[in-house]
C-alpha atoms as a PDB file:
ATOM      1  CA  UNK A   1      77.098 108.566  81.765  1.00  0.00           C
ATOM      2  CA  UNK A   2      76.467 105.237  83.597  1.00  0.00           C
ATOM      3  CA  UNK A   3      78.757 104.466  86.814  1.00  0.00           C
ATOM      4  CA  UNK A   4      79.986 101.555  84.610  1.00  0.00           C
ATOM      5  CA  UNK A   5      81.691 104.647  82.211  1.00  0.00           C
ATOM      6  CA  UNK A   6      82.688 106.603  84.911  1.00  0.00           C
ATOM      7  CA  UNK A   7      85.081 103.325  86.254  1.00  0.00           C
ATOM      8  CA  UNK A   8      86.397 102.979  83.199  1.00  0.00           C
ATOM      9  CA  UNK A   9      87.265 106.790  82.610  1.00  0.00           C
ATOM     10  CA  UNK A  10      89.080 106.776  86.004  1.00  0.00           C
ATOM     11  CA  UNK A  11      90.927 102.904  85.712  1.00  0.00           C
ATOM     12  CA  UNK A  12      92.531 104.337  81.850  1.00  0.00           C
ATOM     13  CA  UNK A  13      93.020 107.159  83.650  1.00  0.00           C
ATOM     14  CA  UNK A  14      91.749 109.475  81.143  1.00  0.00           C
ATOM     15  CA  UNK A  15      91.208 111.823  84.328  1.00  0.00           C
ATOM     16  CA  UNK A  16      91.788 112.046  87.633  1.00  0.00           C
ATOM     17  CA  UNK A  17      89.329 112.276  90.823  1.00  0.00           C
ATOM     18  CA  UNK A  18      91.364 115.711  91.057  1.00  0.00           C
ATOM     19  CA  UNK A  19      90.179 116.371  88.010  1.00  0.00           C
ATOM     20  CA  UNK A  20      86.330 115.698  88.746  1.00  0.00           C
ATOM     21  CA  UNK A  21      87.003 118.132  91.752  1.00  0.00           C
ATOM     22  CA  UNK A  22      87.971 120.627  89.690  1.00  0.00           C
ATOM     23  CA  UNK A  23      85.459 120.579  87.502  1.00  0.00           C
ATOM     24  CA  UNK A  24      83.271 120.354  89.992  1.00  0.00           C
ATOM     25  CA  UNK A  25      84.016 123.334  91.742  1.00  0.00           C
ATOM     26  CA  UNK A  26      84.027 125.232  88.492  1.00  0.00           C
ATOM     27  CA  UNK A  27      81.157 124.332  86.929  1.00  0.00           C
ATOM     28  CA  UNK A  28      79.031 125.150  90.181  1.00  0.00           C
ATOM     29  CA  UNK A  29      81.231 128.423  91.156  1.00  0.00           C
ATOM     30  CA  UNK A  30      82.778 127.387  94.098  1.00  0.00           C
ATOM     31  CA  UNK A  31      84.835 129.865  95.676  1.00  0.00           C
ATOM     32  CA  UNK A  32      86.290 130.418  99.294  1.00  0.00           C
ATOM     33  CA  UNK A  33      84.351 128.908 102.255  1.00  0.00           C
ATOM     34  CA  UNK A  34      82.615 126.690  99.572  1.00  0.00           C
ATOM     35  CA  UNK A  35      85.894 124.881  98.573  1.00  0.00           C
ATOM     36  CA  UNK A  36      86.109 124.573 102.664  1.00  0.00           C
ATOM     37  CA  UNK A  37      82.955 123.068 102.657  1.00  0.00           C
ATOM     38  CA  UNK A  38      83.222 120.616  99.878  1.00  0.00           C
ATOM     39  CA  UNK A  39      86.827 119.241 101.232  1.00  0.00           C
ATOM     40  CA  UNK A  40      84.871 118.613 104.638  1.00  0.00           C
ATOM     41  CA  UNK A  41      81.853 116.924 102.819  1.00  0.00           C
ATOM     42  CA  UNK A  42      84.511 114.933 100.609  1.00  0.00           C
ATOM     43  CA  UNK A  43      86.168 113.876 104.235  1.00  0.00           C
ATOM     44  CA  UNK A  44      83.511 112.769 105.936  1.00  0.00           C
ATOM     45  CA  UNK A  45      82.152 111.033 103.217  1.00  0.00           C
ATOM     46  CA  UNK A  46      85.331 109.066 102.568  1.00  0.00           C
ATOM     47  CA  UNK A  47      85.742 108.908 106.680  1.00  0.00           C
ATOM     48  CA  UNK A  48      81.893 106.796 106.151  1.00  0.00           C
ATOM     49  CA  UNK A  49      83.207 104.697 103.568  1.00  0.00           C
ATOM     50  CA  UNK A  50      86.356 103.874 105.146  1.00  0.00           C
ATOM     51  CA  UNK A  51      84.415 102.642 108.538  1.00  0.00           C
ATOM     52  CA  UNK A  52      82.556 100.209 105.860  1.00  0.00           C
ATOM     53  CA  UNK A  53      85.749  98.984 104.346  1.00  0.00           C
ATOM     54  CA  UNK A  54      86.699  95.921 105.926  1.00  0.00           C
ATOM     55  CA  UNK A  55      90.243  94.735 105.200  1.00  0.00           C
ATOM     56  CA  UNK A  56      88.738  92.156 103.326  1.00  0.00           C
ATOM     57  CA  UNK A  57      89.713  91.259  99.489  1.00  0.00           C
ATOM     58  CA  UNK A  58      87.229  90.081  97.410  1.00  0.00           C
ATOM     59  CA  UNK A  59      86.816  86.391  98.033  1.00  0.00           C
ATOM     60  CA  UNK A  60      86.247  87.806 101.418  1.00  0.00           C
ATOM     61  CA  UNK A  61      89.446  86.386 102.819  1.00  0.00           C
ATOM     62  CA  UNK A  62      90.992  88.625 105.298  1.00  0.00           C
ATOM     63  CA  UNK A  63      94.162  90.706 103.873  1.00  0.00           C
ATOM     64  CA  UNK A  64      96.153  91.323 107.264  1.00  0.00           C
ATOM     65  CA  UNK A  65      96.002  90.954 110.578  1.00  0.00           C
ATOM     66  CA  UNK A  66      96.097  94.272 111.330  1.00  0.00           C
ATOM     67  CA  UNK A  67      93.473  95.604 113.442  1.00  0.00           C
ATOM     68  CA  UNK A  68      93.636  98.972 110.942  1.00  0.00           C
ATOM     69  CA  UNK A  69      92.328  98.694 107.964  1.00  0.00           C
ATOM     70  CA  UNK A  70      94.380  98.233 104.336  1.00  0.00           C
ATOM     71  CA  UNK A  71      94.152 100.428 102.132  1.00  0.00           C
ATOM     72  CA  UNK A  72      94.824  99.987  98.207  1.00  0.00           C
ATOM     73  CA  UNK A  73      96.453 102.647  97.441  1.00  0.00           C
ATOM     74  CA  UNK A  74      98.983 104.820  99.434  1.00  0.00           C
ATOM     75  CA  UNK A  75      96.379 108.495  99.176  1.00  0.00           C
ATOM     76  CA  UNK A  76      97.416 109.016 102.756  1.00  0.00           C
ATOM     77  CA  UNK A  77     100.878 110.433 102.373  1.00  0.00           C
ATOM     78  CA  UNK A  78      99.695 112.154  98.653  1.00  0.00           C
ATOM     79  CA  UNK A  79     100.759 109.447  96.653  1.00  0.00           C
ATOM     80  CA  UNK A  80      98.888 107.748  94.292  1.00  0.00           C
ATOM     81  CA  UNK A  81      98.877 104.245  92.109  1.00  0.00           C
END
């Protein structure tokens, strides 16, 4: 499946990155301190990727003034778009 598939899956949400989880820790047999492990390597990576994000749409013209950065979606109080 190319990344190009994957985008599309997830924008007509025909699943969920909750979904991928779960099959993710299924398929491989993840149990206990493994699901422990994964949500930490899941948080740091997204951690990473937020440093990168820049507040900045995609004309590169800056989207606030806020110092922190804006996010597009609310996943920070467990909501989703």
């Amino acid at each position: 499946m190319s990344t190009e598939e994957l985008h599309r899956l997830l924008k007509d949400r025909e699943f969920t990155i909750e979904d991928v989880i779960d099959a993710i820790i299924f398929l491989n047999g993840i149990v206990g301190v493994g699901k422990i492990t994964l949500g930490d390597t899941i948080k740091d990576y997204c951690y990473h990727k937020a440093k990168d994000y820049s507040g900045k749409g995609r004309d590169n013209r800056e989207l606030s003034t806020r110092e922190e950065p804006v996010w597009p979606s609310n996943h920070r109080n467990g909501t989703t778009l």
